[in-house]
C-alpha atoms as a PDB file:
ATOM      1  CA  UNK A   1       0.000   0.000   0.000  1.00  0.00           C
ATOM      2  CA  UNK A   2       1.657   3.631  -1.033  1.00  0.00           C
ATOM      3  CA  UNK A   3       0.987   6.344   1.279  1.00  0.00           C
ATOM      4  CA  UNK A   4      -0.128   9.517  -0.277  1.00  0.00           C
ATOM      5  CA  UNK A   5       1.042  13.084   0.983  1.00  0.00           C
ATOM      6  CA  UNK A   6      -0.099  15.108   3.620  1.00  0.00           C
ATOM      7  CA  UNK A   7       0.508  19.028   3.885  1.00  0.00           C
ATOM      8  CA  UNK A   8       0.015  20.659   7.190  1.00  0.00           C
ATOM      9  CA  UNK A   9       0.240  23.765   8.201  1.00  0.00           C
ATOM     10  CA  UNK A  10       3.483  24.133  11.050  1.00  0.00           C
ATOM     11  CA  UNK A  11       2.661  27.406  13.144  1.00  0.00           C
ATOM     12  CA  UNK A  12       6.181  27.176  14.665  1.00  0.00           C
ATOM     13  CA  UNK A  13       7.914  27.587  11.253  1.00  0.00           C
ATOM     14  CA  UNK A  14       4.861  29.491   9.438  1.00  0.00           C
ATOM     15  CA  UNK A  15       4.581  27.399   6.628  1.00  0.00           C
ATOM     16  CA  UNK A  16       3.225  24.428   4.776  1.00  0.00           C
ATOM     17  CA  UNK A  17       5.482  21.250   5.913  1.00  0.00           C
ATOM     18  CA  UNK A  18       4.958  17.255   4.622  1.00  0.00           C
ATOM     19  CA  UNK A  19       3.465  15.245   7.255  1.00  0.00           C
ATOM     20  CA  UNK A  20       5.934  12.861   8.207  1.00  0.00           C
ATOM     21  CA  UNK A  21       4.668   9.607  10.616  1.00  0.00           C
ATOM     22  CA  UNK A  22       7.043   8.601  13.689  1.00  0.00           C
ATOM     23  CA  UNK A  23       6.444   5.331  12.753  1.00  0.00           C
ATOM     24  CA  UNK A  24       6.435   4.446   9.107  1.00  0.00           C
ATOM     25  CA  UNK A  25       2.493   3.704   8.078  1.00  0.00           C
ATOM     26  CA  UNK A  26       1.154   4.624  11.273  1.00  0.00           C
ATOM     27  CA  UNK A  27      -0.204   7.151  13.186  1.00  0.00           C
ATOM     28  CA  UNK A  28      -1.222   7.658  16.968  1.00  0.00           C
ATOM     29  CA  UNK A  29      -4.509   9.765  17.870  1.00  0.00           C
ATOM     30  CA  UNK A  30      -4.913  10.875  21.259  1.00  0.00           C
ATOM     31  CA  UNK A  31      -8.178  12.924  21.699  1.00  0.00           C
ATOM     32  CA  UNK A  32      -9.349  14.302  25.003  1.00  0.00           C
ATOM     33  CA  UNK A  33     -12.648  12.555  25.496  1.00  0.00           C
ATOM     34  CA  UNK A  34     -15.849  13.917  28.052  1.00  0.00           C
ATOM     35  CA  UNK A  35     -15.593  13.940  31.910  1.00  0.00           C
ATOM     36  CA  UNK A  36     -19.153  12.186  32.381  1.00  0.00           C
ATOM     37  CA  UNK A  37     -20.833  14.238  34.579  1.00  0.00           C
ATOM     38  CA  UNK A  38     -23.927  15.204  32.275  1.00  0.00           C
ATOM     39  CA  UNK A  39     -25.094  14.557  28.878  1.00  0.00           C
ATOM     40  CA  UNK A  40     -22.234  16.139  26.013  1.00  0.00           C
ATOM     41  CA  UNK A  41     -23.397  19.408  24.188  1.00  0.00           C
ATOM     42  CA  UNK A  42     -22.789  20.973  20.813  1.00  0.00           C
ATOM     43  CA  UNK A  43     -19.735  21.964  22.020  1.00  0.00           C
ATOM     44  CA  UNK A  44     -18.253  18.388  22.607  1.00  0.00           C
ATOM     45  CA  UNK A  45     -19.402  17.012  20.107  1.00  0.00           C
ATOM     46  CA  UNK A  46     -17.490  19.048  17.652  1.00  0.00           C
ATOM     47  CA  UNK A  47     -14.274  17.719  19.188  1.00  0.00           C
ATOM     48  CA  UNK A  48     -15.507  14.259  18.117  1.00  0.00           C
ATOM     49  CA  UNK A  49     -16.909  15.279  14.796  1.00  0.00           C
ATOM     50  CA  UNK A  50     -13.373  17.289  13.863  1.00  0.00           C
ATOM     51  CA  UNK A  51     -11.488  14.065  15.146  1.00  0.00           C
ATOM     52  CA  UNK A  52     -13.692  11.506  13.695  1.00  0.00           C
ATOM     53  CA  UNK A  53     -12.687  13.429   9.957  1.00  0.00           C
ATOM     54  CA  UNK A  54      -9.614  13.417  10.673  1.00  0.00           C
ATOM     55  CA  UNK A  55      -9.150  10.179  11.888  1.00  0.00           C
ATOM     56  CA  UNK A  56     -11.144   8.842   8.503  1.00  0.00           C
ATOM     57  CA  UNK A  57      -8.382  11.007   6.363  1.00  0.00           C
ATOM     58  CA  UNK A  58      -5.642   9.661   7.728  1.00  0.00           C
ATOM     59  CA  UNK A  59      -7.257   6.192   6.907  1.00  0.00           C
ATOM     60  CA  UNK A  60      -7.906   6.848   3.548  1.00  0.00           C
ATOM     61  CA  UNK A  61      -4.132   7.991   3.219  1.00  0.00           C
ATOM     62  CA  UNK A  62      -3.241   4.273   3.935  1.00  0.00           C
ATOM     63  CA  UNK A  63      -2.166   4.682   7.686  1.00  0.00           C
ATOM     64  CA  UNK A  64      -2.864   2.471  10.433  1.00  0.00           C
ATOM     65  CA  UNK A  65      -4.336   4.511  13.016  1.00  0.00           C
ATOM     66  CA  UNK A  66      -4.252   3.870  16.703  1.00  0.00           C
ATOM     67  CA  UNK A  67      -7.162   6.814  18.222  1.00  0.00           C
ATOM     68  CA  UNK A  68      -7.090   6.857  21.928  1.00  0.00           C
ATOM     69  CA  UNK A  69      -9.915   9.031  23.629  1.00  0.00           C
ATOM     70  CA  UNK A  70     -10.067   9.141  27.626  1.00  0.00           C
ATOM     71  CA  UNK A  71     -12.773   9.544  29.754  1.00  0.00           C
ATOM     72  CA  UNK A  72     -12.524  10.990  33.238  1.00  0.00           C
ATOM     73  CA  UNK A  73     -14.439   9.752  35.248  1.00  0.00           C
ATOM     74  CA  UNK A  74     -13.570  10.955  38.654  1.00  0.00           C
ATOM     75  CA  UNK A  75     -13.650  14.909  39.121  1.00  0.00           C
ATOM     76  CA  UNK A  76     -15.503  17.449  41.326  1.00  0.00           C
ATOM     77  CA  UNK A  77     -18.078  17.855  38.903  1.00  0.00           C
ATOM     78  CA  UNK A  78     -18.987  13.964  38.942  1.00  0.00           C
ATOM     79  CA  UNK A  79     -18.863  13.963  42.687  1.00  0.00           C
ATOM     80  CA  UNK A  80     -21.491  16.474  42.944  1.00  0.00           C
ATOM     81  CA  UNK A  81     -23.495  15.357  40.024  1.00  0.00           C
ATOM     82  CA  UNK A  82     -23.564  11.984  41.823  1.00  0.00           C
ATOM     83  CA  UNK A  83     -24.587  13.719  45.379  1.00  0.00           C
ATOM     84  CA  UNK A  84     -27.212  15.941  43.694  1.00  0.00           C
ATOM     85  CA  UNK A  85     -28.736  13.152  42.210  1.00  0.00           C
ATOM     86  CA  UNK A  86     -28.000  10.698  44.605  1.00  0.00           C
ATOM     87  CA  UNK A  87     -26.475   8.179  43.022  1.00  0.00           C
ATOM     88  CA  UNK A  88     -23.145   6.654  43.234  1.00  0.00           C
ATOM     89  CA  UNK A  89     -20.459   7.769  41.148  1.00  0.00           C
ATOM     90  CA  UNK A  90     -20.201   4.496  39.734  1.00  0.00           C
ATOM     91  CA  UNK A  91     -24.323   4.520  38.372  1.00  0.00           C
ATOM     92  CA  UNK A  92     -23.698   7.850  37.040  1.00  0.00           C
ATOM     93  CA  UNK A  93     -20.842   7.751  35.006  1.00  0.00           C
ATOM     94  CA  UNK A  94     -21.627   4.057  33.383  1.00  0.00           C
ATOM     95  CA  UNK A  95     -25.074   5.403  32.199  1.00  0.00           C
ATOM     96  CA  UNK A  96     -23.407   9.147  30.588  1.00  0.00           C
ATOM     97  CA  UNK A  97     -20.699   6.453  29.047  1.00  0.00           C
ATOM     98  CA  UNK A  98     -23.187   4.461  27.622  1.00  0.00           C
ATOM     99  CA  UNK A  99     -25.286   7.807  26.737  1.00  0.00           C
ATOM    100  CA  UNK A 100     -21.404   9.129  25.060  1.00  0.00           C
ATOM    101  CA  UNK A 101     -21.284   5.870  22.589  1.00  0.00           C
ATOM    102  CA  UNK A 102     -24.757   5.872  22.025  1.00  0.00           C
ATOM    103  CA  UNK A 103     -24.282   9.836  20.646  1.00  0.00           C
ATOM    104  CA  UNK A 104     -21.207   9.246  19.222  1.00  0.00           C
ATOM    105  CA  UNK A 105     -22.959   6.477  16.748  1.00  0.00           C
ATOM    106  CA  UNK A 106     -25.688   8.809  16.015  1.00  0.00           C
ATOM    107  CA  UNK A 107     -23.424  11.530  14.685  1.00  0.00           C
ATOM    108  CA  UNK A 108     -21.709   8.591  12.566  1.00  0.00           C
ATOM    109  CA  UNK A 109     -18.423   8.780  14.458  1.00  0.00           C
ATOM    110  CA  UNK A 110     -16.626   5.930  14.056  1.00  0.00           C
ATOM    111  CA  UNK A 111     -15.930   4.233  17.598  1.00  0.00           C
ATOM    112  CA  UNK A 112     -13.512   1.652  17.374  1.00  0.00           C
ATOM    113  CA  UNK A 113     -11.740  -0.326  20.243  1.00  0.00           C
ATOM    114  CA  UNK A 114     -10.688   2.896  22.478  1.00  0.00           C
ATOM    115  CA  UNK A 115      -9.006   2.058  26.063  1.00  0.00           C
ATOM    116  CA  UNK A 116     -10.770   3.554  28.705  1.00  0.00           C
ATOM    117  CA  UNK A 117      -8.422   6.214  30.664  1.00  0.00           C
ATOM    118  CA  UNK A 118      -8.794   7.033  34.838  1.00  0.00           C
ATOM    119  CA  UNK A 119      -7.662  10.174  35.876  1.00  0.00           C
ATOM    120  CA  UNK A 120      -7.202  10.454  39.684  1.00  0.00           C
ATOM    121  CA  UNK A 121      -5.717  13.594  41.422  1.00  0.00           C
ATOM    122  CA  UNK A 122      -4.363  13.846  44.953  1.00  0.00           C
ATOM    123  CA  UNK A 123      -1.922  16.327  46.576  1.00  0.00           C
ATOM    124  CA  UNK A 124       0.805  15.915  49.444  1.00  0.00           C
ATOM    125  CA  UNK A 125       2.378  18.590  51.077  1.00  0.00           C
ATOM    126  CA  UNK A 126       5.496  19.434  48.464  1.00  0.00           C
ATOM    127  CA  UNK A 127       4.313  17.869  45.352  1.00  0.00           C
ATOM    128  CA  UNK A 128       0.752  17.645  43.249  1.00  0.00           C
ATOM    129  CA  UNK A 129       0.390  14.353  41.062  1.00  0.00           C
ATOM    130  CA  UNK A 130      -1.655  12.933  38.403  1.00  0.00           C
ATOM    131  CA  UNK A 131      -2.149   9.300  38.152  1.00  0.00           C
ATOM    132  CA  UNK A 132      -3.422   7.890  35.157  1.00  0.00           C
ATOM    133  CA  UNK A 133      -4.253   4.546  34.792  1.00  0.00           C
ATOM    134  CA  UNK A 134      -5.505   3.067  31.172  1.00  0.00           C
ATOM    135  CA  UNK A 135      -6.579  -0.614  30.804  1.00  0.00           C
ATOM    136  CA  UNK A 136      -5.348  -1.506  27.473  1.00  0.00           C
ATOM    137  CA  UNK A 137      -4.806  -5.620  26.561  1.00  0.00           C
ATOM    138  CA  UNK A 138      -6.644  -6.632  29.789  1.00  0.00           C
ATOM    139  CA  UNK A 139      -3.788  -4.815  31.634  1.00  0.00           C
ATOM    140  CA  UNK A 140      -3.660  -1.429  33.605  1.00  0.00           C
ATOM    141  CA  UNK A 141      -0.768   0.729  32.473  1.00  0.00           C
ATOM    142  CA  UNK A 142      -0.366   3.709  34.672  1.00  0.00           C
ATOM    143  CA  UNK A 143       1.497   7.158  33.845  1.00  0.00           C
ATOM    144  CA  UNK A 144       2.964   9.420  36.439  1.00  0.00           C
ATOM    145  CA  UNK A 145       2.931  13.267  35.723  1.00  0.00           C
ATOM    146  CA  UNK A 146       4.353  16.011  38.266  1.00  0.00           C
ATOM    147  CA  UNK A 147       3.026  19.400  38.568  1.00  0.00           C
ATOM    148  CA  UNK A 148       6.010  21.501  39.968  1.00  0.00           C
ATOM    149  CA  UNK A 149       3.935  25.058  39.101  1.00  0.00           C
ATOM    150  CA  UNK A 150       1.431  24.259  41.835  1.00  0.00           C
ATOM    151  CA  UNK A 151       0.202  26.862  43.864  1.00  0.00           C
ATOM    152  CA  UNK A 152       0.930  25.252  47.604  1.00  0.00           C
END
């Protein structure tokens, strides 16, 4: 299969520039997906729509795309989504998931085999963390991130 040319515009260099892979013939996607709290607006969904064409190009180029899309689904907003309705956090954010798909298939997006991605935040005294954990291959891989520019 011959990959055809891509063109994109570089802002760093101000000019047109050949799109070239990191790996030959593939590509790797990594959209930020909904924190299920509520049902996703207009808004959201043109994120998906904008990825879902792009994703498709790339296809038709001849790439093999990998498209990763996380959902949070632990945050302040869930919490208290899940105590104003009282419901567990659990109920509430399986039923906007299923609610996300279910919108994402109505707008035509493709939705292909996406690993699900857990954001937890905590704090110690010196240091704030992210933890994110992503099950991918029946296995949890997690990825450390430190936030040195905290406010303590």
């Amino acid at each position: 299969m011959t990959l055809k040319d891509l063109h994109i515009y570089n802002s760093l260099s101000n000019s047109k520039e050949k799109f070239k892979s990191i790996e030959k013939g593939s590509i790797g996607m990594y959209v930020c997906g909904p924190t299920v709290y509520s049902d996703v607006h207009l808004g959201n969904c043109r994120t998906f729509i904008s990825f879902d064409v792009i994703y498709r190009y790339f296809i038709h180029l001849g790439y093999k795309v990998r498209y990763v899309r996380n959902i949070t689904d632990v945050d302040d907003k869930i919490i208290e989504a899940s105590n104003k309705n009282n419901e567990s956090i659990k109920s509430l954010t399986t039923i906007i998931i299923k609610y996300f798909h279910e919108d994402l298939k109505y707008l035509n997006c493709l939705v292909g085999p996406i690993p699900r991605l857990f954001i937890h935040t905590f704090s110690t005294e010196l240091e704030f963390y992210t933890i994110k954990l992503f099950r991918m291959n029946n296995k949890w891989w997690p990825i450390f991130e430190t936030d040195f520019t905290a406010d303590l």
